[in-house]
Protein backbone atom coordinates (compact mmCIF):
# COMPACT_ATOMS: atom_id res chain seq x y z
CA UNK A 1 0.00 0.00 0.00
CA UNK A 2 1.21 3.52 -1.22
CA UNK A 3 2.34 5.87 2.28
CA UNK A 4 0.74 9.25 2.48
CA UNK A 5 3.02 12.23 1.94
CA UNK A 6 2.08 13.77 4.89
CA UNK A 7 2.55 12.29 8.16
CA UNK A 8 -0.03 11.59 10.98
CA UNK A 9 0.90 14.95 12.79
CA UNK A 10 0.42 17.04 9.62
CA UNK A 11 -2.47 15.29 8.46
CA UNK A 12 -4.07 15.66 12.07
CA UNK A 13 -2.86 19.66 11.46
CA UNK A 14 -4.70 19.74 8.42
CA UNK A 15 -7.89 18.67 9.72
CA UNK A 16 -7.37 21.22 12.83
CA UNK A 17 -7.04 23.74 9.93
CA UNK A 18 -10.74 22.79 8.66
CA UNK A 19 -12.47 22.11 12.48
CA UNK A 20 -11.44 26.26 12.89
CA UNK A 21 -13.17 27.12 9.85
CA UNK A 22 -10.85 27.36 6.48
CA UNK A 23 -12.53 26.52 4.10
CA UNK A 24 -12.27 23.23 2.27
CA UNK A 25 -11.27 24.65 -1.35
CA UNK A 26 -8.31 26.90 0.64
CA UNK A 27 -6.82 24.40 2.50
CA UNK A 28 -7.09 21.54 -0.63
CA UNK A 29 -4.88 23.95 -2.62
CA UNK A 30 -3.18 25.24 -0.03
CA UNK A 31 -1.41 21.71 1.01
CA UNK A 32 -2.01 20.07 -2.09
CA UNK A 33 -4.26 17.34 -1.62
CA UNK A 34 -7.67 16.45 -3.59
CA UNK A 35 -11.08 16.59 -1.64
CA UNK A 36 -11.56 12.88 -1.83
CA UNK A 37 -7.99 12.53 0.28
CA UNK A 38 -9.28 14.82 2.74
CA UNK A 39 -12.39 13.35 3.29
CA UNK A 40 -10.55 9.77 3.60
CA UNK A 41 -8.19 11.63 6.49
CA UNK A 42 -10.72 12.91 8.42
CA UNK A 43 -12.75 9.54 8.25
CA UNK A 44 -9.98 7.57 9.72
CA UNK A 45 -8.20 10.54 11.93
CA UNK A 46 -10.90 12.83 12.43
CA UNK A 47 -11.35 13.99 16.44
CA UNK A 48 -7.34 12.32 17.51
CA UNK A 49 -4.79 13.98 19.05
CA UNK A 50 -1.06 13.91 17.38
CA UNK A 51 -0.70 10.88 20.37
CA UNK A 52 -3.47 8.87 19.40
CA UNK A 53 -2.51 8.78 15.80
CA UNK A 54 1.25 7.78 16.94
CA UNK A 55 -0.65 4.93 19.23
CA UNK A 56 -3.13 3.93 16.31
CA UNK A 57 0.37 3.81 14.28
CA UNK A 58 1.77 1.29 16.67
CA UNK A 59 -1.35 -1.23 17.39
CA UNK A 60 -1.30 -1.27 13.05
CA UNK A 61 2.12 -2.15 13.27
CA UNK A 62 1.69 -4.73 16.29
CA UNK A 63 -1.61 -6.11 14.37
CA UNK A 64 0.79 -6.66 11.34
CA UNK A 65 3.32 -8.47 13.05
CA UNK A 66 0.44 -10.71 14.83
CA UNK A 67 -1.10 -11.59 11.57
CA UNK A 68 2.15 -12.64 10.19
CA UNK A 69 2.78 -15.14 12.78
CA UNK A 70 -0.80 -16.73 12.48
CA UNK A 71 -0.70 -17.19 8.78
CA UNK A 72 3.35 -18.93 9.60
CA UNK A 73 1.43 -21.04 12.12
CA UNK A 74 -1.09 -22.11 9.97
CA UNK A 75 1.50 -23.28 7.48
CA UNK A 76 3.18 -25.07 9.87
CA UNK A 77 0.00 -26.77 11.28
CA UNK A 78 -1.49 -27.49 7.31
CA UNK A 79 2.34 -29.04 6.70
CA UNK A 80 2.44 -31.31 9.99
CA UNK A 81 -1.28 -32.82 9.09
CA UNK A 82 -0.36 -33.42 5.56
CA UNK A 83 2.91 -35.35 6.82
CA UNK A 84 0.63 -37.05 9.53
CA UNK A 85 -1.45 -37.78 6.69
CA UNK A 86 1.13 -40.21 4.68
CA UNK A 87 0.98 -44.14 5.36
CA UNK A 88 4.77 -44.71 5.34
C-alpha cells in the first residue's frame, strides 16, 4: 500500500485547519491534496490527538506483526497434518 506524503501529525494539522473554519477549497490547494484525500483523512483521523494517531500507528504495526505469525502457524500446522497424513 502507497504511504501518504504527509505524516499523521500534519495530516491531524490539516484537519485542525478545517475544524477552525478554512474553508475546504483553501486548504485543498493550499497543502495540495484532492477533496476525496481529505475526506478519507478525516474519516480515519478525524477527532485524535497527534498521540493517538502515533498509538493507532503502533497497534497497526503490532496487528501486522500478529497476523504474520498466524498465517506462519497455519503453514506449519497445514504441513504437519499433511505429513501425519502419509501411510509410510
Amino acid at each position: 500500500m502507497k504511504r501518504s506524503r504527509c505524516k499523521e501529525e500534519q495530516i491531524i494539522a490539516i484537519l485542525k485547519e478545517a475544524e477552525a473554519g478554512m474553508k475546504l477549497a483553501e486548504i485543498v490547494r493550499k497543502h495540495g491534496i484532492s477533496e476525496q484525500t481529505f475526506y478519507r483523512w478525516r474519516s480515519k483521523y478525524g477527532g485524535m490527538e497527534v498521540s493517538e494517531a502515533a498509538r493507532l500507528r503502533e497497534l497497526e504495526e503490532e496487528n501486522r506483526k500478529l497476523k504474520r505469525l498466524v498465517a506462519d502457524q497455519a503453514l506449519d500446522i497445514l504441513m504437519l497434518k499433511e505429513i501425519n497424513a502419509k501411510k509410510w
